[in-house]
N, C-alpha and C. Protein backbone atom coordinates (compact mmCIF):
# COMPACT_ATOMS: atom_id res chain seq x y z
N UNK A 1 -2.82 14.69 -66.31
CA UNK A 1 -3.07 16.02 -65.84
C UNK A 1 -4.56 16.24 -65.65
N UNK A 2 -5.41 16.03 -66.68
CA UNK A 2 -6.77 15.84 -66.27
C UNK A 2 -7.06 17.84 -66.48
N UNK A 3 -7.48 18.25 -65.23
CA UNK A 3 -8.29 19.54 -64.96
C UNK A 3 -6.94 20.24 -65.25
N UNK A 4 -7.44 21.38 -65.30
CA UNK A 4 -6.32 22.21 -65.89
C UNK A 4 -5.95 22.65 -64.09
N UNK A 5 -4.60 22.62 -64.19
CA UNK A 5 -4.09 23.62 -62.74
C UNK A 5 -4.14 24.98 -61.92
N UNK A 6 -4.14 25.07 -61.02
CA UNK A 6 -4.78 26.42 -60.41
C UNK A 6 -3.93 26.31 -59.12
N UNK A 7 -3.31 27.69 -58.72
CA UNK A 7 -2.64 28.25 -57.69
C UNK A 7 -3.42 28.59 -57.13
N UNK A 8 -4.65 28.72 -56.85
CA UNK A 8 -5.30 29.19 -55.52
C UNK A 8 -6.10 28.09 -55.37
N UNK A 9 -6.62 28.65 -53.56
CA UNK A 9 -6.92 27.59 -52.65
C UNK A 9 -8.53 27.70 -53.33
N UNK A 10 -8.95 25.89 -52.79
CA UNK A 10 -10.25 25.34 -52.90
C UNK A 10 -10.82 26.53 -52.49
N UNK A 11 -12.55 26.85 -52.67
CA UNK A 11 -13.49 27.48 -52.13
C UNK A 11 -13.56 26.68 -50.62
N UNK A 12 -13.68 27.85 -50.07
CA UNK A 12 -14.08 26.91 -48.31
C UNK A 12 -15.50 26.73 -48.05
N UNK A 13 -16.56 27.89 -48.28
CA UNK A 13 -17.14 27.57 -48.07
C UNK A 13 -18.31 28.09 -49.19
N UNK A 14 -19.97 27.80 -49.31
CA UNK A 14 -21.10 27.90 -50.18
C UNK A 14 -20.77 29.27 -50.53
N UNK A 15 -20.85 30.43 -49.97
CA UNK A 15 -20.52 31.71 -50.76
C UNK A 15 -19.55 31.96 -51.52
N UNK A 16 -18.76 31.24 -50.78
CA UNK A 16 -17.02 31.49 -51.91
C UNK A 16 -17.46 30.86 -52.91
N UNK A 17 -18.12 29.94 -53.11
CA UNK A 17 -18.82 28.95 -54.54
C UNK A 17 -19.19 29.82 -55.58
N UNK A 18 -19.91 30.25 -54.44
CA UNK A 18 -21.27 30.98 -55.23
C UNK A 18 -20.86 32.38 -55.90
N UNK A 19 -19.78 33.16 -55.26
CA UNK A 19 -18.92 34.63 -55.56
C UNK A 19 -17.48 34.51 -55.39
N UNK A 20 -17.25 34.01 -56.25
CA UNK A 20 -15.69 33.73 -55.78
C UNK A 20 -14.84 35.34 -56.41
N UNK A 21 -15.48 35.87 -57.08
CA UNK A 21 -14.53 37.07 -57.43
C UNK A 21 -15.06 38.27 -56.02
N UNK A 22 -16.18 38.13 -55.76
CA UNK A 22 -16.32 38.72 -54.35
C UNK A 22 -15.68 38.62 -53.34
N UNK A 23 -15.22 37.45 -53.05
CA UNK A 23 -14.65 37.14 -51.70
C UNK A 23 -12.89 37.65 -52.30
N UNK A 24 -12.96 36.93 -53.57
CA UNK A 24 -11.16 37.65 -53.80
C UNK A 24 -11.12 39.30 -53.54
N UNK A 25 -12.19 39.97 -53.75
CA UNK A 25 -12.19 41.45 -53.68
C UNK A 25 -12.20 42.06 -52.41
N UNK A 26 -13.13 41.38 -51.57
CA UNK A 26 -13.01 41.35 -49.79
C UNK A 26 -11.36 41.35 -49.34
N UNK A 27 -11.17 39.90 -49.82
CA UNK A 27 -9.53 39.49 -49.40
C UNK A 27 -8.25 40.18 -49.87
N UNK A 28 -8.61 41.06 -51.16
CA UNK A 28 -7.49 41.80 -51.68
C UNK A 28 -7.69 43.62 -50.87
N UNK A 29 -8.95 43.58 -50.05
CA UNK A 29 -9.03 45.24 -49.52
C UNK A 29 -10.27 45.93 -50.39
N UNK A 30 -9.98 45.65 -51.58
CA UNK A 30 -10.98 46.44 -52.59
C UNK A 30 -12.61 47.32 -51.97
N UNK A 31 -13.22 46.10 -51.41
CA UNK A 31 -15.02 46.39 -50.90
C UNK A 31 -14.63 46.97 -49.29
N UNK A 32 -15.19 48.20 -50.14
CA UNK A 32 -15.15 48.68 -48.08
C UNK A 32 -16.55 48.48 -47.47
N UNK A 33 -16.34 48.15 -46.04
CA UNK A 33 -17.16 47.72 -45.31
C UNK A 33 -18.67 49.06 -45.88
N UNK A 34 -19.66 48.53 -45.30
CA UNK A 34 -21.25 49.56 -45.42
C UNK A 34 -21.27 49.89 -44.15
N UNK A 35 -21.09 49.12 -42.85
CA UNK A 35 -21.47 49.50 -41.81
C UNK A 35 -19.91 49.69 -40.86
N UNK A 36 -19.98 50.57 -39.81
CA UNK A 36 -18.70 50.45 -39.26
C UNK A 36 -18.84 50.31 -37.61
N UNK A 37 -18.18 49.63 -37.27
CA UNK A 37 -18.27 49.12 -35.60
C UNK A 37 -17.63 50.41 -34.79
N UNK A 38 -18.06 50.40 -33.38
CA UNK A 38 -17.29 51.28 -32.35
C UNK A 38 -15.93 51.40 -32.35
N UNK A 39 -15.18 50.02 -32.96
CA UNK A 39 -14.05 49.56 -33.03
C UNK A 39 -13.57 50.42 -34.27
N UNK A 40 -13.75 49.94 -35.40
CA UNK A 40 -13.43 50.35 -36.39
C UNK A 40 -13.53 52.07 -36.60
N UNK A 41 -14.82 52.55 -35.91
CA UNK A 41 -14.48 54.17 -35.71
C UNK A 41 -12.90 54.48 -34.96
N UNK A 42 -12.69 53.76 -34.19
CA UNK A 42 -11.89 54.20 -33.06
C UNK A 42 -10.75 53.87 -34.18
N UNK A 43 -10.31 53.15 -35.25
CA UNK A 43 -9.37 52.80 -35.80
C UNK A 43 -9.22 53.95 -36.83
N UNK A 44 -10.35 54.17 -37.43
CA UNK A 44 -10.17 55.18 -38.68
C UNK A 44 -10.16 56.97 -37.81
N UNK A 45 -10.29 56.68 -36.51
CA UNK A 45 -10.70 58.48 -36.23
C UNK A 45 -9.66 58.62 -35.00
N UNK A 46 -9.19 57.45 -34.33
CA UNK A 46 -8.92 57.91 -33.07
C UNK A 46 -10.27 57.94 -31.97
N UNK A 47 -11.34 58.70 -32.05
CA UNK A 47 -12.45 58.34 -31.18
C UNK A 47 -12.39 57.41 -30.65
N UNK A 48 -12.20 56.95 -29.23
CA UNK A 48 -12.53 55.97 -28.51
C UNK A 48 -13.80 54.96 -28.17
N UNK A 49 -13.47 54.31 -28.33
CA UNK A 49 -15.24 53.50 -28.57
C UNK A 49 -16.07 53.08 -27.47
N UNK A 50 -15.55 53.71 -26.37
CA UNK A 50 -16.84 53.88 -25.55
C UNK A 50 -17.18 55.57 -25.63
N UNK A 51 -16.67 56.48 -26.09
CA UNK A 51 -16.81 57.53 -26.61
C UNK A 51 -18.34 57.48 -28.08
N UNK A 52 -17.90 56.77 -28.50
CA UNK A 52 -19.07 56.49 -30.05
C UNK A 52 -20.09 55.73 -29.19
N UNK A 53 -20.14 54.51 -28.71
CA UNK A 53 -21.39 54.45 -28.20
C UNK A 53 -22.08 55.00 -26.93
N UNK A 54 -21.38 56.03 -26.16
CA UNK A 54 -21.82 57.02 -25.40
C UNK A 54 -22.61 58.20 -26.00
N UNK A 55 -22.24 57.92 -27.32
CA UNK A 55 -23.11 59.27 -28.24
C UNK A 55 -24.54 58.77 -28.87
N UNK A 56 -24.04 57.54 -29.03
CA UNK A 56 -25.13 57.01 -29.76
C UNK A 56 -26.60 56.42 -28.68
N UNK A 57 -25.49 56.45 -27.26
CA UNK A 57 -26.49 55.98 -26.05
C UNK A 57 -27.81 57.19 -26.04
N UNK A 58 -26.50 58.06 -25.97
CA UNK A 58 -27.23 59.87 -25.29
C UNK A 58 -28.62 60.38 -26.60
N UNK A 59 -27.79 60.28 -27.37
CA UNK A 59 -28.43 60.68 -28.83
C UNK A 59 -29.73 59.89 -29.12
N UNK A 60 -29.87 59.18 -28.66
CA UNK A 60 -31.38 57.99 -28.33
C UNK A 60 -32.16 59.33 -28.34
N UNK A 61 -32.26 59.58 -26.70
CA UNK A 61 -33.31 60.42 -25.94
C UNK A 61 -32.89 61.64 -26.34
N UNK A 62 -32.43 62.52 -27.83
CA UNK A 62 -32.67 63.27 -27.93
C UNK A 62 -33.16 63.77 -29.06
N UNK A 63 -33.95 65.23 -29.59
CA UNK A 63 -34.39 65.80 -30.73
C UNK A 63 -33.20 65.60 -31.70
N UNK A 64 -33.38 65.05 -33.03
CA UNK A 64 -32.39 65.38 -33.99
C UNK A 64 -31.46 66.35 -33.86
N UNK A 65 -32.02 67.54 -33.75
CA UNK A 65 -31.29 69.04 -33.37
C UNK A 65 -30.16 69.36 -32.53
N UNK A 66 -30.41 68.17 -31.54
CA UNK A 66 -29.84 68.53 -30.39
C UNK A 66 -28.64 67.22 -29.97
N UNK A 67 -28.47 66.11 -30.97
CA UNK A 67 -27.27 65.27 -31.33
C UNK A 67 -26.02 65.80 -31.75
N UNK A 68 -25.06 64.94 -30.41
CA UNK A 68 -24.02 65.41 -30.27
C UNK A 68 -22.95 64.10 -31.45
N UNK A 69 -23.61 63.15 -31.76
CA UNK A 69 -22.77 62.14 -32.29
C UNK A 69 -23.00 61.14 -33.79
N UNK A 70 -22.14 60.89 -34.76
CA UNK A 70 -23.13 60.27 -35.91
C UNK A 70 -24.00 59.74 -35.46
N UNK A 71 -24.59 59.08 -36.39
CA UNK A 71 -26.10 58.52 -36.69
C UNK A 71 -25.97 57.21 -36.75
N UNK A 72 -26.92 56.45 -35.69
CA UNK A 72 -26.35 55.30 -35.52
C UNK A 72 -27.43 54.23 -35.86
N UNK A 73 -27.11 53.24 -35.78
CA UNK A 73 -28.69 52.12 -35.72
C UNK A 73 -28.24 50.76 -35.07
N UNK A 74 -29.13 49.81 -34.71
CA UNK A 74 -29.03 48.74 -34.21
C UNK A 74 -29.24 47.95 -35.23
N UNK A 75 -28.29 46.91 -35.55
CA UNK A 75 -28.23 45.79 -36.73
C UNK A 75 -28.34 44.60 -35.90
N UNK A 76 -29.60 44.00 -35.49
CA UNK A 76 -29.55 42.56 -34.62
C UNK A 76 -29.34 43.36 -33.26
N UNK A 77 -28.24 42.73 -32.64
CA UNK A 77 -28.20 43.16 -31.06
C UNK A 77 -26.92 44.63 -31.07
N UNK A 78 -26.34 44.50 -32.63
CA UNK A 78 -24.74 45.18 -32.64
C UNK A 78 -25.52 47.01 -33.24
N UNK A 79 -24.82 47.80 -32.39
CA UNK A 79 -24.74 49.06 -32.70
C UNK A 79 -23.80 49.35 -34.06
N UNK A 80 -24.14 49.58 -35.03
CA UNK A 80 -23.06 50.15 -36.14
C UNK A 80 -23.78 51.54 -36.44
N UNK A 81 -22.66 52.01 -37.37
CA UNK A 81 -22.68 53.35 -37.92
C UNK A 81 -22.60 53.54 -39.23
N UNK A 82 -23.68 53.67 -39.90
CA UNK A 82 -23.45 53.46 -41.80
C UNK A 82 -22.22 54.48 -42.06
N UNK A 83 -21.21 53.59 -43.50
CA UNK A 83 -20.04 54.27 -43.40
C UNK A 83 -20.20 56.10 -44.33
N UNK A 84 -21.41 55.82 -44.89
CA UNK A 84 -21.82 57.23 -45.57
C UNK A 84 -22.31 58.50 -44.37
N UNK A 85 -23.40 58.08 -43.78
CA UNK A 85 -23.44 58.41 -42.51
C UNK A 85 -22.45 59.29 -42.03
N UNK A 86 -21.83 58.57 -41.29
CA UNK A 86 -20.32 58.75 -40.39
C UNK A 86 -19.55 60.05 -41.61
N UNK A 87 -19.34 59.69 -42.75
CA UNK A 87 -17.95 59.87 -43.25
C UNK A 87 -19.14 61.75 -42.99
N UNK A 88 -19.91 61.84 -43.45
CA UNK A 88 -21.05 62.97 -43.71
C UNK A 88 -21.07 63.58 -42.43
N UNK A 89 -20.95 63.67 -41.67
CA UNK A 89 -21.01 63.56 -40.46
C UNK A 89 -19.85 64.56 -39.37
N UNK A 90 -18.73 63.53 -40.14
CA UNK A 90 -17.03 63.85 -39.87
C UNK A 90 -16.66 65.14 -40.46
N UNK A 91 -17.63 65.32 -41.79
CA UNK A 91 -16.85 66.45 -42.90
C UNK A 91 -17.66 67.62 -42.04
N UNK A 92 -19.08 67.31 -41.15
CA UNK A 92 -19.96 68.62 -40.65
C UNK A 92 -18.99 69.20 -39.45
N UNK A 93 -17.52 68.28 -39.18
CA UNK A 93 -17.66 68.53 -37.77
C UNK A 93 -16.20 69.19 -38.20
N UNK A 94 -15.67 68.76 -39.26
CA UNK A 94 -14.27 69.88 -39.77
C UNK A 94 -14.50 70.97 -40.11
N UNK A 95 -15.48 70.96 -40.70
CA UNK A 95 -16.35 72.49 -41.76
C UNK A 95 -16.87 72.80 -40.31
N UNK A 96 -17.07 72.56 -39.17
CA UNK A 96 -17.38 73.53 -37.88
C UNK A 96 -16.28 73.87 -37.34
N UNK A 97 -15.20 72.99 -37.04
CA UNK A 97 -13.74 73.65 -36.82
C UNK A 97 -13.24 74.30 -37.35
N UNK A 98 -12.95 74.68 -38.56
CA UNK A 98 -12.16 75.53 -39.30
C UNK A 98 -13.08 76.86 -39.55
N UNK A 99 -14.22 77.04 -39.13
CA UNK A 99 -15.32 78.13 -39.65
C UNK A 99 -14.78 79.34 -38.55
């Protein structure tokens, strides 16, 4: 028998090595994402995602004041939306509907 036995799969790759209770926490749902894609808005809101980055296009060239859409940033070449951000954001725009 040698090593003691184990039902789960080898590490695949250097991070899984390195965090293996991380990646199980990724893989079980647990860690929610920090940043969220056009995509992933459109999944959690309905918003269409050329809708989110049409806001985030417009919202460039304008005064804080005068933004129509969360708060966005460029990560590398990819547009995301921090998920604190957004969620902050969503609650300004119910608390304006229901007022």
């Amino acid at each position: 028998m040698g090593k003691s036995e184990t039902t789960s799969r080898p590490p695949a790759n250097r991070r899984e090595r390195r965090h293996p209770e991380l990646v199980e926490q990724v893989l079980a749902g647990l860690v929610q994402k920090r940043y969220l894609s056009a995509a992933d808005i459109e999944a959690e809101t309905g918003i269409p995602k050329s809708t989110a980055r049409y806001w985030a296009w417009h919202d460039e060239r304008l005064p804080a004041e005068e933004r129509v859409g969360p708060p966005s940033m460029k990560l590398g070449r990819r547009r995301v939306w921090e998920r604190e951000s957004f969620e902050n954001w969503l609650a300004q725009q119910e608390a304006k509907a229901s007022a």
